[in-house]
Each structure stands twice: as structure tokens, then as C-alpha cells.
N, C-alpha and C. Protein backbone atom coordinates (compact mmCIF):
# COMPACT_ATOMS: atom_id res chain seq x y z
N UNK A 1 -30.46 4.58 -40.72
CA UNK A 1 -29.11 5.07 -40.53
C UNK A 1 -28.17 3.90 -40.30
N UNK A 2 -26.99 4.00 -41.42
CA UNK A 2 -25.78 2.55 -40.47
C UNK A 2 -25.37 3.12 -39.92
N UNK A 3 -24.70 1.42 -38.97
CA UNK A 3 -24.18 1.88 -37.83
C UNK A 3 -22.86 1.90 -38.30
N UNK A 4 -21.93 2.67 -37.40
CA UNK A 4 -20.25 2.13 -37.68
C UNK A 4 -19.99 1.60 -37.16
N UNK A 5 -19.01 0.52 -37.25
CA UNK A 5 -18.52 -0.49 -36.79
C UNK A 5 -17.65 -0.19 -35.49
N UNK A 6 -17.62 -0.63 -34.44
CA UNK A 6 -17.20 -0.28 -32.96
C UNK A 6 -15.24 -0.04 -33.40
N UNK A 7 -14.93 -0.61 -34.15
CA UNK A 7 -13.53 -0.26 -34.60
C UNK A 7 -13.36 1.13 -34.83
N UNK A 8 -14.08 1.86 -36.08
CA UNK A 8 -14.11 3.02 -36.17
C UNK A 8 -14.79 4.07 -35.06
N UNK A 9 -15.27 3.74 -34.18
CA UNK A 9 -15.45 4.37 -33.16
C UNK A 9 -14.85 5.29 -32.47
N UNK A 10 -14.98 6.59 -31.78
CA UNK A 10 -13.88 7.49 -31.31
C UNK A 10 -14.90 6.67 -29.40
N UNK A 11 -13.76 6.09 -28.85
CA UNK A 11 -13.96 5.53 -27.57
C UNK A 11 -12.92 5.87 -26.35
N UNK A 12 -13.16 6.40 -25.12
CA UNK A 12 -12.47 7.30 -24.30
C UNK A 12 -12.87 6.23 -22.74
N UNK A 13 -11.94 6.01 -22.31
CA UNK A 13 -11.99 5.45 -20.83
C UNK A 13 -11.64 6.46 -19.82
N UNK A 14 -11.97 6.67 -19.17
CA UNK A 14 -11.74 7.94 -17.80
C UNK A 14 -11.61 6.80 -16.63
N UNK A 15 -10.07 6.82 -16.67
CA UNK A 15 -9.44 6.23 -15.21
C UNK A 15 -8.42 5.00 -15.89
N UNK A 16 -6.93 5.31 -15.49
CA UNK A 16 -5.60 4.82 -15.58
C UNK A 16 -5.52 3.80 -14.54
N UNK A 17 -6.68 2.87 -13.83
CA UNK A 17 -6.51 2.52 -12.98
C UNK A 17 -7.00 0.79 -13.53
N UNK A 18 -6.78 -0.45 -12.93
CA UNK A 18 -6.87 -1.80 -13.19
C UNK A 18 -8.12 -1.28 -13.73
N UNK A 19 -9.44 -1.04 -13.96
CA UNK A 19 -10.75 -1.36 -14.47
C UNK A 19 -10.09 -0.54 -15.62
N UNK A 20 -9.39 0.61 -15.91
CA UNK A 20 -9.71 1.19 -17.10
C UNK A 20 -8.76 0.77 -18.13
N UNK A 21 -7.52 0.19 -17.60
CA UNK A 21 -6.63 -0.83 -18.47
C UNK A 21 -6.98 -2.09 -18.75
N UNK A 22 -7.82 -2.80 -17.74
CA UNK A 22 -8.10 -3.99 -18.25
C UNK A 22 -9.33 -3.70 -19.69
N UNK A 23 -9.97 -3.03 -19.83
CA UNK A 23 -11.01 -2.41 -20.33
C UNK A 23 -10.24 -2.04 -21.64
N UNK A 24 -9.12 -1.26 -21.90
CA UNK A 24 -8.46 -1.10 -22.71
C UNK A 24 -7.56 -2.07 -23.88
N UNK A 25 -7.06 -3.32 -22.55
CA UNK A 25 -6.38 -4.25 -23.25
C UNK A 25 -7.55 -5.34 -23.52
N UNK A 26 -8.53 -5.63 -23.24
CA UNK A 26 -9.29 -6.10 -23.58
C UNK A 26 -10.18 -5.33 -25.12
N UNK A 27 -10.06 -4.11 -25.42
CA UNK A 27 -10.73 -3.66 -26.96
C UNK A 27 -9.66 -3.95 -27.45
N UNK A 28 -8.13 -4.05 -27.41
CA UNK A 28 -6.79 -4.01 -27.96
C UNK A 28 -6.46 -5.08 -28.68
N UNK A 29 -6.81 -6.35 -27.87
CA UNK A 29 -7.27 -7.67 -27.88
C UNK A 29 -8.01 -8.21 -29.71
N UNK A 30 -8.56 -7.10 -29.84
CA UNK A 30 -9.83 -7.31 -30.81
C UNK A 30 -9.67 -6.70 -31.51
N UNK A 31 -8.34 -4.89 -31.55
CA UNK A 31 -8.23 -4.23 -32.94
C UNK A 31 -8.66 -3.45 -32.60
N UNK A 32 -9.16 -3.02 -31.22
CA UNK A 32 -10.11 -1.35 -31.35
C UNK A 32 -9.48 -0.49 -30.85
N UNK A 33 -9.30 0.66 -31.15
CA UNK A 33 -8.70 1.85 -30.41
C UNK A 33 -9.26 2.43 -29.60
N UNK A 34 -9.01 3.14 -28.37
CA UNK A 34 -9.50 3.66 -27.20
C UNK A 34 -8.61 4.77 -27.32
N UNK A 35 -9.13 5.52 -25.84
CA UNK A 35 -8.21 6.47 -25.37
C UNK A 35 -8.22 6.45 -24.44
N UNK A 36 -7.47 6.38 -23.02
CA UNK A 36 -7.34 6.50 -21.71
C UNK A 36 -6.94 7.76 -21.39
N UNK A 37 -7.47 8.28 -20.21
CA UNK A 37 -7.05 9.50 -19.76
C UNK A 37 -7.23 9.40 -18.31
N UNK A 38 -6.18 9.99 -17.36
CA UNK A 38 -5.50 9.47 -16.06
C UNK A 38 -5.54 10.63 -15.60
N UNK A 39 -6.10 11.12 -14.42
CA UNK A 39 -5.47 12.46 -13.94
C UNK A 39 -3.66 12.45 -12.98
N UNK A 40 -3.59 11.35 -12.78
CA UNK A 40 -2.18 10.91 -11.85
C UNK A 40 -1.03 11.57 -13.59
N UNK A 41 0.05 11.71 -13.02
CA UNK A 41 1.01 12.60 -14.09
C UNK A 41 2.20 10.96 -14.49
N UNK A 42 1.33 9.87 -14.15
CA UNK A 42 2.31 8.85 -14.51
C UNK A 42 1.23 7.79 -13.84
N UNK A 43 1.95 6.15 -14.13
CA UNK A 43 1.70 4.88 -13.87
C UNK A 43 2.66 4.76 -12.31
N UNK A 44 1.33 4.36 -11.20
CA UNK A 44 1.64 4.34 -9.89
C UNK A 44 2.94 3.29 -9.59
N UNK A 45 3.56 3.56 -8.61
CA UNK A 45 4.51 2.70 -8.14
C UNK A 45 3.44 1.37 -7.76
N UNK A 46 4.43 0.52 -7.32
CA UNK A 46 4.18 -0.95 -6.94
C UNK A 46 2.81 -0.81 -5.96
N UNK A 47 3.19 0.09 -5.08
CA UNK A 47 2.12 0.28 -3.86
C UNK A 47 1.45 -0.92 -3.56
N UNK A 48 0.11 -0.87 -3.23
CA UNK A 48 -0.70 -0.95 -2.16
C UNK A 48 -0.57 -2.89 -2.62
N UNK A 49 -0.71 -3.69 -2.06
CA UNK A 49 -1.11 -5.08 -2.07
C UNK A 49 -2.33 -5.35 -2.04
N UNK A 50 -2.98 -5.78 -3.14
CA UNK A 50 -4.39 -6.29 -3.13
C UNK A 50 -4.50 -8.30 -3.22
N UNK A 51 -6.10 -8.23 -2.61
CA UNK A 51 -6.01 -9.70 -2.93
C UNK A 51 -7.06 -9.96 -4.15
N UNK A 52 -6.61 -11.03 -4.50
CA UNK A 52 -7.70 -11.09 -6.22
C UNK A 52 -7.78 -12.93 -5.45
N UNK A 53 -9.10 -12.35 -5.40
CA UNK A 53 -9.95 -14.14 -5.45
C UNK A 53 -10.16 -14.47 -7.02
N UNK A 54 -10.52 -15.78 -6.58
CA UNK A 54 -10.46 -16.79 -8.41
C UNK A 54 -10.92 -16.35 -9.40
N UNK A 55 -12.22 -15.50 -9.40
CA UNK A 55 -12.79 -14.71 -10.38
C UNK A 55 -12.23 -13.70 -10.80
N UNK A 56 -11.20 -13.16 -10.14
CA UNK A 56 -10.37 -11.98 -10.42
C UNK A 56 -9.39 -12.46 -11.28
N UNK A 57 -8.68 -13.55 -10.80
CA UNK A 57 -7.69 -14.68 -11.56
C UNK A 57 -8.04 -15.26 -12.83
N UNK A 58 -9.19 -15.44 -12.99
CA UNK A 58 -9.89 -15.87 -14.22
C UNK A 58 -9.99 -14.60 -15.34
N UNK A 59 -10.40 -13.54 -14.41
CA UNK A 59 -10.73 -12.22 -15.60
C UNK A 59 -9.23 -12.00 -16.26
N UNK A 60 -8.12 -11.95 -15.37
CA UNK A 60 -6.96 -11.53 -15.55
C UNK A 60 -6.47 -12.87 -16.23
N UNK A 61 -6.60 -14.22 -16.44
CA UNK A 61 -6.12 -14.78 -17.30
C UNK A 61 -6.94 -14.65 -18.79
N UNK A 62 -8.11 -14.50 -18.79
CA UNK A 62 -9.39 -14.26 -19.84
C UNK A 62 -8.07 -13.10 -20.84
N UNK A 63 -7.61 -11.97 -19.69
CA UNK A 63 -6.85 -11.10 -20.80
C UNK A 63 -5.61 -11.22 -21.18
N UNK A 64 -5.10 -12.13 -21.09
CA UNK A 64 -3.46 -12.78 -21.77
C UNK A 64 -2.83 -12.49 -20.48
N UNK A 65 -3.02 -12.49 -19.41
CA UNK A 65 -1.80 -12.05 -18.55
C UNK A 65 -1.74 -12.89 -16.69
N UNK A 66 -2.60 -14.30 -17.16
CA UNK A 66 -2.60 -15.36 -15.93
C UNK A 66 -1.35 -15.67 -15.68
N UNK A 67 -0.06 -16.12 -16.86
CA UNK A 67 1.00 -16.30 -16.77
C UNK A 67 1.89 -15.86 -15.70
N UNK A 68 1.93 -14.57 -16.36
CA UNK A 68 2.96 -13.58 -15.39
C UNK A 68 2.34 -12.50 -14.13
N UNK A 69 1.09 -12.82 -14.27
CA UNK A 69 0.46 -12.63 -12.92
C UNK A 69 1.01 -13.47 -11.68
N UNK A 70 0.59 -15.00 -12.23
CA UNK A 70 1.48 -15.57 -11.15
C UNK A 70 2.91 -15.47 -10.66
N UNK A 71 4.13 -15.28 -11.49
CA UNK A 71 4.98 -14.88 -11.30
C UNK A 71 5.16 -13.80 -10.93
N UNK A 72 4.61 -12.75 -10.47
CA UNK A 72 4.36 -11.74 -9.65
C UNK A 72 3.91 -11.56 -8.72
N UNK A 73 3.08 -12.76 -8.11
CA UNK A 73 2.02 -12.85 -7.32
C UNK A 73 2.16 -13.70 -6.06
N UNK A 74 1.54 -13.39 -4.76
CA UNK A 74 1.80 -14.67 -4.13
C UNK A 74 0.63 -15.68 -4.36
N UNK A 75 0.54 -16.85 -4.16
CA UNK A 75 -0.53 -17.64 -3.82
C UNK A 75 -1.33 -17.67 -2.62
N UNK A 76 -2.49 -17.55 -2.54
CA UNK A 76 -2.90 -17.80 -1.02
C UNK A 76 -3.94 -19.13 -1.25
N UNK A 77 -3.37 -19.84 -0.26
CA UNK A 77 -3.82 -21.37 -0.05
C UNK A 77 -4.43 -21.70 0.74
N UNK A 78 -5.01 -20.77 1.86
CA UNK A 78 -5.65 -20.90 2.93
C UNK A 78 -6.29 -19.22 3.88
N UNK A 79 -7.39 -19.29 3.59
CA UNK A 79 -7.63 -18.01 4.55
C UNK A 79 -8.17 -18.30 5.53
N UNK A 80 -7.84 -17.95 7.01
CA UNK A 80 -8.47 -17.76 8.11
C UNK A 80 -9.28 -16.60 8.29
N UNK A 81 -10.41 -16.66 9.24
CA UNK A 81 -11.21 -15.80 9.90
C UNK A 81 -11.39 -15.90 11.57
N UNK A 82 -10.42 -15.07 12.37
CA UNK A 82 -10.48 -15.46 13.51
C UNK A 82 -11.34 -13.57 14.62
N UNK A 83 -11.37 -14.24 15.39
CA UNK A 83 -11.77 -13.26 16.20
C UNK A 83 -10.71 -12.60 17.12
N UNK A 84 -11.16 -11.62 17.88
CA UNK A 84 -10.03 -10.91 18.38
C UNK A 84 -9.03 -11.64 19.26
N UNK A 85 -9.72 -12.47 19.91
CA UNK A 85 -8.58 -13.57 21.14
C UNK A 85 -8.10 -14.67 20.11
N UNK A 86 -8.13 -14.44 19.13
CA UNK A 86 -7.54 -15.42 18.10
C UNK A 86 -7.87 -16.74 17.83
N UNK A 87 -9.10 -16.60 17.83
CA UNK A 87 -9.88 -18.03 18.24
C UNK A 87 -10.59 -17.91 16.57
N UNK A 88 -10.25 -19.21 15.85
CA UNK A 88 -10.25 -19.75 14.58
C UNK A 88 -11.96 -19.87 14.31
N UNK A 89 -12.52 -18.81 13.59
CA UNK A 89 -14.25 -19.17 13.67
C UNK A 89 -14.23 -19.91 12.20
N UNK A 90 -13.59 -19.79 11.32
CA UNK A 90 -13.87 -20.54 9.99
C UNK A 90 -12.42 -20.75 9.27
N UNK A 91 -12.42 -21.40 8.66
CA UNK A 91 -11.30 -21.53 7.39
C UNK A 91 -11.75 -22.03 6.07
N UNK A 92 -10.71 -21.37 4.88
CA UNK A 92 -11.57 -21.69 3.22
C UNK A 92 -9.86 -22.01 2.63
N UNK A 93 -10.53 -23.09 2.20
CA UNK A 93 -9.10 -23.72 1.32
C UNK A 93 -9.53 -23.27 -0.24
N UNK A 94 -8.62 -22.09 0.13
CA UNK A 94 -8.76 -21.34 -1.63
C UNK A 94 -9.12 -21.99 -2.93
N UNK A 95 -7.63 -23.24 -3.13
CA UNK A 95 -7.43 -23.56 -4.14
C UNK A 95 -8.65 -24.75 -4.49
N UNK A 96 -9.01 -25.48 -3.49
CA UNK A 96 -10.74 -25.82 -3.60
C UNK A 96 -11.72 -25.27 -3.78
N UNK A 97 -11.45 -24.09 -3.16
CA UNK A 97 -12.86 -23.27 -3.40
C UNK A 97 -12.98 -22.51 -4.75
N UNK A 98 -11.98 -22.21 -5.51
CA UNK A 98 -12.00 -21.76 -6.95
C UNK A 98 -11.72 -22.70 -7.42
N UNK A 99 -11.02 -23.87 -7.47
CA UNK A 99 -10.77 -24.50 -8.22
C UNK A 99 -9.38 -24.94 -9.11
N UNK A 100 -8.62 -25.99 -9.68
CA UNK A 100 -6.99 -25.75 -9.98
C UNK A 100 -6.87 -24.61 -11.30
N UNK A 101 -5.91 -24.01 -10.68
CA UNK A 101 -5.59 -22.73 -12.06
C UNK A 101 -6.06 -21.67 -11.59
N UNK A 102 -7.15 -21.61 -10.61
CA UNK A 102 -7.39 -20.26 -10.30
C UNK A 102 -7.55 -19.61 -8.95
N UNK A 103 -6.94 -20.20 -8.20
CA UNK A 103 -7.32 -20.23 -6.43
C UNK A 103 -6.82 -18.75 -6.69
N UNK A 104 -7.06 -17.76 -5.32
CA UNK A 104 -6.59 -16.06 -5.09
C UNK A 104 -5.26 -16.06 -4.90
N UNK A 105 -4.81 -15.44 -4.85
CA UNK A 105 -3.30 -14.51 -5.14
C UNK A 105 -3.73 -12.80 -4.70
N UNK A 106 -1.98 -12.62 -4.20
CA UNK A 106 -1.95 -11.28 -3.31
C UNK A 106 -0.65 -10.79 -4.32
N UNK A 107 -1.36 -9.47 -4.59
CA UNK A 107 -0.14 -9.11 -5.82
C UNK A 107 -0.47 -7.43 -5.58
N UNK A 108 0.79 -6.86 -5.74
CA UNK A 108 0.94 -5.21 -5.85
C UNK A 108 0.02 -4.66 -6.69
N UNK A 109 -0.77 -3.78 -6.80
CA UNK A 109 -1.64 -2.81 -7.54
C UNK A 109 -0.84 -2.86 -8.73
N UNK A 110 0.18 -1.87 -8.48
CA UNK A 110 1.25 -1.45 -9.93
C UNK A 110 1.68 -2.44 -10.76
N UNK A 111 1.56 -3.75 -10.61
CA UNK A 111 2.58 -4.53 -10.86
C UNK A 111 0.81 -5.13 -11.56
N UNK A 112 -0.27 -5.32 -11.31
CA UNK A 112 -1.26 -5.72 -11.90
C UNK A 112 -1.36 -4.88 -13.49
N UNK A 113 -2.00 -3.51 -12.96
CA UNK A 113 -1.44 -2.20 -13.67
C UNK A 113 -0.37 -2.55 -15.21
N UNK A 114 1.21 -3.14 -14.61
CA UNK A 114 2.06 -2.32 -15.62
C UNK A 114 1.65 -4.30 -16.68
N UNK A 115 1.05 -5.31 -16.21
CA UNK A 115 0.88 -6.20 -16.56
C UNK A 115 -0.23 -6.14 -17.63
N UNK A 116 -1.17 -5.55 -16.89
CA UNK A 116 -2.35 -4.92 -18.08
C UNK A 116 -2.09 -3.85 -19.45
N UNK A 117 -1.12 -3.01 -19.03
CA UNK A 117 -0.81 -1.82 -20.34
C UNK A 117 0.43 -2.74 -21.14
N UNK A 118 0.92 -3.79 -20.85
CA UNK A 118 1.28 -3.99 -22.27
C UNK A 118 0.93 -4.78 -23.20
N UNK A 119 1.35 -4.14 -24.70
CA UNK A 119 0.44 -4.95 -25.35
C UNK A 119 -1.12 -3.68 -25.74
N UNK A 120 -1.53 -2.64 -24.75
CA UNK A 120 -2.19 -1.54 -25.17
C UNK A 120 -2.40 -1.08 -26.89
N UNK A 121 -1.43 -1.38 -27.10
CA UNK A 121 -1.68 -0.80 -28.73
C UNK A 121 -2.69 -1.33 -29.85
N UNK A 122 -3.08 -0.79 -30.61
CA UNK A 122 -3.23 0.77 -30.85
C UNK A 122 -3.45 2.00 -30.05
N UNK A 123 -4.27 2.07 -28.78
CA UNK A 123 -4.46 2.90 -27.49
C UNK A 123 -4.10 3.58 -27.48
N UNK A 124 -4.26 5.12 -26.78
CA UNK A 124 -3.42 5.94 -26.52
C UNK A 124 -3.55 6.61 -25.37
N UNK A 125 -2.62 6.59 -24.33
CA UNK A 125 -2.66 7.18 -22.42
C UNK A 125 -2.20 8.27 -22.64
N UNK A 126 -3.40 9.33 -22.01
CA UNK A 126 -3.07 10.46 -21.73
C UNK A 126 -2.59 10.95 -20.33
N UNK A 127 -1.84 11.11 -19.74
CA UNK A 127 -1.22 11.29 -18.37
C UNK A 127 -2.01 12.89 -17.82
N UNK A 128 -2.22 12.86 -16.98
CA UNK A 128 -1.92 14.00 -16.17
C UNK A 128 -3.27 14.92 -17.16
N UNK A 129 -4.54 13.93 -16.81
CA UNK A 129 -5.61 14.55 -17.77
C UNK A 129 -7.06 14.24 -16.83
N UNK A 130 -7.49 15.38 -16.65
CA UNK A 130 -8.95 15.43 -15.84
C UNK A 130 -10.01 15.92 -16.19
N UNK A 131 -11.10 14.69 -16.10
CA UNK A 131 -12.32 14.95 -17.09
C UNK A 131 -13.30 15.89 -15.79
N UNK A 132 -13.58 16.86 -15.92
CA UNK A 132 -14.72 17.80 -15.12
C UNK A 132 -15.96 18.08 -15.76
N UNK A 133 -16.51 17.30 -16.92
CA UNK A 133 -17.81 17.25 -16.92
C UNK A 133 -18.44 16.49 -18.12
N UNK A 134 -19.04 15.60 -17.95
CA UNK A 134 -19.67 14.48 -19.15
C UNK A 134 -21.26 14.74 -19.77
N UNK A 135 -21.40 15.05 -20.94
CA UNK A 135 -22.59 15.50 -21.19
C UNK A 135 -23.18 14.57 -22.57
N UNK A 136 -24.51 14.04 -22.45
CA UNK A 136 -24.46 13.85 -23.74
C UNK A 136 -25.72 14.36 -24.68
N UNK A 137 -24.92 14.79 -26.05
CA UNK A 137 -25.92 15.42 -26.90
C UNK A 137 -26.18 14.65 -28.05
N UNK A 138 -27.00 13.94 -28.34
CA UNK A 138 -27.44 13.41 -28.95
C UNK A 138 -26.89 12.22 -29.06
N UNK A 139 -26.16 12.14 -30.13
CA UNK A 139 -25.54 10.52 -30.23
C UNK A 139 -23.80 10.56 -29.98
N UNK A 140 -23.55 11.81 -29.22
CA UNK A 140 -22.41 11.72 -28.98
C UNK A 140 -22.26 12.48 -27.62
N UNK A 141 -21.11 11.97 -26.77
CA UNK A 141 -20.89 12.25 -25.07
C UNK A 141 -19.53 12.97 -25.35
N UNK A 142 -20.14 14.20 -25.04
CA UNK A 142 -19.04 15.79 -25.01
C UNK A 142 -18.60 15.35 -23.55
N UNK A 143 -17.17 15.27 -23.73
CA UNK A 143 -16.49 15.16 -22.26
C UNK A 143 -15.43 16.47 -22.22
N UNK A 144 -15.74 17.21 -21.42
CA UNK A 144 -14.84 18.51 -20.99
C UNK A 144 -13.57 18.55 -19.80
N UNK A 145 -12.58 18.49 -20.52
CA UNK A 145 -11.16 18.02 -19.60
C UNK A 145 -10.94 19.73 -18.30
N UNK A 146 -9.84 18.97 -17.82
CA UNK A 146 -9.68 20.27 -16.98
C UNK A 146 -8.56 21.25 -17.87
N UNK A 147 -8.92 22.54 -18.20
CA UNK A 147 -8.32 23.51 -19.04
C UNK A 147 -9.40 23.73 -19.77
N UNK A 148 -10.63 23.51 -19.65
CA UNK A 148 -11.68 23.70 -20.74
C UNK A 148 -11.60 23.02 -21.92
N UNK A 149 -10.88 22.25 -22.19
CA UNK A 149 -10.85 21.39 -23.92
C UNK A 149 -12.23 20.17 -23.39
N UNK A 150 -12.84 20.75 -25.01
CA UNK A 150 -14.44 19.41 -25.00
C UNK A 150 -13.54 19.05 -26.18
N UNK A 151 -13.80 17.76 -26.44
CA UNK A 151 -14.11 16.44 -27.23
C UNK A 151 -15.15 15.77 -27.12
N UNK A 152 -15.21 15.50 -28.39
CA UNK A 152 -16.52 14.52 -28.42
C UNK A 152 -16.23 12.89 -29.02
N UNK A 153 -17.09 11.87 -28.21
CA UNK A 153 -16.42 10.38 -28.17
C UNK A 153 -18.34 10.06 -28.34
N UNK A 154 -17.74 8.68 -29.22
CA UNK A 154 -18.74 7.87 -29.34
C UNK A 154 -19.31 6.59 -27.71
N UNK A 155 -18.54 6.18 -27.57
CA UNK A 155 -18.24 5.60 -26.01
C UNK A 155 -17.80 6.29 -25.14
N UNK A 156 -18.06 6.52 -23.59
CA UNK A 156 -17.32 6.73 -23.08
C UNK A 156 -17.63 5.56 -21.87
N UNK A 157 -15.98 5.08 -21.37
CA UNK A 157 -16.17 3.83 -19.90
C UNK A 157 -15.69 4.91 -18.89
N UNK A 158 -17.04 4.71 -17.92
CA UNK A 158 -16.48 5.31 -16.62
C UNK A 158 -15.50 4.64 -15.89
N UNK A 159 -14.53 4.36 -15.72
CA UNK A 159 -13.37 3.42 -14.91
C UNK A 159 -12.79 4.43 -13.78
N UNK A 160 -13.17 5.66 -13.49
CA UNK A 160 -12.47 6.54 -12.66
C UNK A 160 -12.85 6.19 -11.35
N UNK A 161 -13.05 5.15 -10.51
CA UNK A 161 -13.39 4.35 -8.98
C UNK A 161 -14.33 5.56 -8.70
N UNK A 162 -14.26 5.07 -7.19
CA UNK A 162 -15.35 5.17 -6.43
C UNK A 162 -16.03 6.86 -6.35
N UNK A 163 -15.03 7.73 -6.31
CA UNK A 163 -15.61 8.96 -6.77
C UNK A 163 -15.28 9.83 -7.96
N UNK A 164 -16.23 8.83 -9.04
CA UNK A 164 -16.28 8.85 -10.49
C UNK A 164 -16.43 10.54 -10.63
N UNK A 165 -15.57 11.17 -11.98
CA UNK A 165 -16.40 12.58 -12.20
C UNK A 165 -17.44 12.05 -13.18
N UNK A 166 -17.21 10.67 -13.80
CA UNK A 166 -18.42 10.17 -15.00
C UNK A 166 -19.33 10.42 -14.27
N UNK A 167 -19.39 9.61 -13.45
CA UNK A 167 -20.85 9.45 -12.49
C UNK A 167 -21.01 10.37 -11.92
N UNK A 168 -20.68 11.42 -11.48
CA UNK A 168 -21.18 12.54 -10.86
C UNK A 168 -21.39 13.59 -11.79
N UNK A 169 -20.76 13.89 -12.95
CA UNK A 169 -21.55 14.83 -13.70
C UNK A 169 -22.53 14.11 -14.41
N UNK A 170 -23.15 12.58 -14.82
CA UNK A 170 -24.18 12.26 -15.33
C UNK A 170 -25.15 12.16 -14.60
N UNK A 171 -24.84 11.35 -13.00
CA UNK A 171 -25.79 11.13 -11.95
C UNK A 171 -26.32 12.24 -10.57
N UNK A 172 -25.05 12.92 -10.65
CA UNK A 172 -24.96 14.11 -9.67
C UNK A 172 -23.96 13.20 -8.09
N UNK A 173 -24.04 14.01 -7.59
CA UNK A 173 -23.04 13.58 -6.41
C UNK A 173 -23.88 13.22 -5.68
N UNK A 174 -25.27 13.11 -5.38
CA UNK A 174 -25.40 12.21 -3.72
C UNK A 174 -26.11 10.83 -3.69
N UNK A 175 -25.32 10.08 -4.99
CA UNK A 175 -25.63 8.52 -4.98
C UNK A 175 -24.43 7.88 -4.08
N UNK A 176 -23.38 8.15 -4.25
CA UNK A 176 -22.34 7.24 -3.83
C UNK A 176 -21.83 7.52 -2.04
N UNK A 177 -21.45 6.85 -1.72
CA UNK A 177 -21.09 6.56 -0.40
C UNK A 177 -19.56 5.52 -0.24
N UNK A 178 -19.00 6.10 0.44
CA UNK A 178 -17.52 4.86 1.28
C UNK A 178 -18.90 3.75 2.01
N UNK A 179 -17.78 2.61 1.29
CA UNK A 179 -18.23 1.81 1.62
C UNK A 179 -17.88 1.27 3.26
N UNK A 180 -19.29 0.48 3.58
CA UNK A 180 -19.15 0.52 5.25
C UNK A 180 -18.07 -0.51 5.98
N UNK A 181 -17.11 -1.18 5.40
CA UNK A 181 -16.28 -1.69 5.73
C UNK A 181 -14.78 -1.03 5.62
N UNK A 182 -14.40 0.06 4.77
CA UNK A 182 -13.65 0.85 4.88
C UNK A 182 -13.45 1.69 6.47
N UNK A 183 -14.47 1.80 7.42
CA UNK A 183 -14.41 2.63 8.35
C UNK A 183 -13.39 1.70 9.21
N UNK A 184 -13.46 0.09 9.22
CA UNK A 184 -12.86 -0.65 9.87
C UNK A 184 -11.71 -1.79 9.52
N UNK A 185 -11.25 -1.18 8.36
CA UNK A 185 -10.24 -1.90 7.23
C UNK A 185 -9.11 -0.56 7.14
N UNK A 186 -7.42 -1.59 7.64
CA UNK A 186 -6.33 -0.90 7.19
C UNK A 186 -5.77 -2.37 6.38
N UNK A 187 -5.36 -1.65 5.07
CA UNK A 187 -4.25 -2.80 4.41
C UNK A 187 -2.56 -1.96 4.48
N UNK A 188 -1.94 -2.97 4.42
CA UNK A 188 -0.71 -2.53 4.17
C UNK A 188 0.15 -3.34 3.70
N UNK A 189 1.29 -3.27 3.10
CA UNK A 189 2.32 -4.78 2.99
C UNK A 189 3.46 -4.49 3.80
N UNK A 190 4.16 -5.99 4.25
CA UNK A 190 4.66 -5.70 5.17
C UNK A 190 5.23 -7.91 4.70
N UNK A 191 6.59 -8.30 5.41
CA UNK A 191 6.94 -9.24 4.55
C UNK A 191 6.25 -10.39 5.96
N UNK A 192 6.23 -11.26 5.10
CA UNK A 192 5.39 -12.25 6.08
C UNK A 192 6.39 -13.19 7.10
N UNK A 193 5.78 -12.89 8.50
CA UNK A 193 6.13 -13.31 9.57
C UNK A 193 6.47 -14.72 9.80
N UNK A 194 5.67 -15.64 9.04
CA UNK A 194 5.68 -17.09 8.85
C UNK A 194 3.98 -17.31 8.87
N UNK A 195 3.56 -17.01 8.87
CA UNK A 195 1.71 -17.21 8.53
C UNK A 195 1.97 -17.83 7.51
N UNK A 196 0.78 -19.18 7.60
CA UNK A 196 0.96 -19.75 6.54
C UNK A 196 -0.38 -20.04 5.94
N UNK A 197 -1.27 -18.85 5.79
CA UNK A 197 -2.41 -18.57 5.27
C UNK A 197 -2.83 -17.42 5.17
């Protein structure tokens, strides 16, 4: 039997979120068409502030978009690790420890996000679309949206985080767990005091 060529492929990402756009602009990159499908009814505001260490910086320059990442981004040049009386147990000089061009940076979710979808094309984002059950029959993975519509895709990328419906209608629900540092982790943004790490 030939194969078809991954171009002609019918290929579906489940999750509008940094893994399923970078995933996207990365086949886009190369000529391939995808399909994204998002259950959110739009592309999130700026929100939450994440930090991307060097390997994150590297993936995100790997996909055309190191440039204006930085210009979006802060630099971080120094992280501390102190204890509660504020007593200094370690320090990591970023831009040494990754290396020049790629030390970590603290940049908005959305603003990673609206950096990754352009440039998407050929692609096509479906908004306000929820996959409730992944099956596969034979050489093709029937994915069933919410309203009952099945399609059938040659690929499908699970990108939908931590409580995947990929992974739970292929694996079932009692693999995954919150991770154990979430019980004791708040982020927020908030403009900087004068910290200078």
C-alpha cells in the first residue's frame, strides 16, 4: 500500500493553546495543513505571565519568532532562591547558564500565543469547538466534537494540557494528576518593585 505524503494528510490539533500553535506553525513552516480546534470562543487576552528558560527560547526561535519574542519579553538575568527569612540559599546567572541568545525571559501567555498564529496559513482555527471523544478505527482517528459531529483525521496532536479529552478518551481518566507543586505555587503579574532578578 503507498503511503501519502504527510502534506496531503487530513491532520487535526485539539488545543488553541502555545503547544497546539506552536505545533501548527511549525507544519505551516513546511506547507502542511492542519486544523486546530479550541474550545475557548476566541484567542486569550494577554493574561497570565509565564517564564520560558533557554530551551523554551530556543524552541520559540527554532519557529521564526526569537525576534519579536524578545521585544515582548522581559529578560531575566539572574534568579534567586531564597528561603522564608530571606536568606539567599543559591543564585543562577541565566544568561551563563543557557548561554548568549538564549538566557529565560518572562513574557504574557497571549502575547506568546498571538506571536505563534501568525503566519498559520494554510491552517485553519476553529473557535469555540470541543472534542468529547477520540477513537481509532483502523487507519484513521474518528474524533467526535461536542454537538455530535465525527470527522475523521489522519493525525491527530493531543495539545489540549493537562486535562486532555485526547488522553482521556484514549487512556481513560485515572492516569493524570495536578502536579505536586501547584498545591504550593501562586503566579501573578504585577509591575516590578525594583528586584533586580
Amino acid at each position: 500500500m503507498q503511503q501519502l505524503p504527510l502534506s496531503s494528510r487530513r491532520i487535526l490539533i485539539v488545543g488553541g493553546g502555545i503547544a497546539g500553535f506552536a505545533m501548527i506553525r511549525a507544519l505551516a513552516r513546511r506547507g502542511i495543513a492542519a486544523t486546530v480546534v479550541e474550545r475557548l470562543s476566541g484567542p486569550p487576552d494577554a493574561g497570565l505571565g509565564l517564564n520560558l528558560p533557554g530551551n523554551a527560547v530556543r524552541a520559540l526561535q527554532a519557529l521564526g519568532v526569537g525576534d519579536e519574542l524578545r521585544e515582548r519579553s522581559v529578560p531575566i538575568l539572574r534568579r534567586e532562591y531564597r528561603n522564608a527569612r530571606d536568606r539567599l540559599l543559591f543564585a543562577v546567572d541565566e544568561a551563563g547558564f543557557w548561554g548568549k541568545g538564549a538566557g529565560s525571559v518572562c513574557a504574557r501567555r497571549g502575547d506568546v500565543i498571538d506571536l505563534l498564529r501568525v503566519d498559520a496559513a494554510p491552517s485553519v482555527v476553529r473557535w469555540d469547538t470541543t472534542v468529547t471523544a477520540v477513537a481509532e478505527i483502523g487507519h484513521t482517528v474518528e474524533v467526535t466534537f461536542s454537538g455530535s459531529d465525527t470527522e475523521g483525521y489522519d493525525f491527530v496532536v493531543a495539545a489540549d494540557g493537562v486535562r486532555s479529552a485526547v488522553r482521556t478518551s484514549i487512556f481513560g481518566g485515572g492516569g493524570s494528576r495536578a502536579a505536586l507543586l501547584s498545591a504550593a505555587s501562586w503566579r501573578f503579574v504585577t509591575p516590578n518593585p525594583g528586584v533586580d532578578c
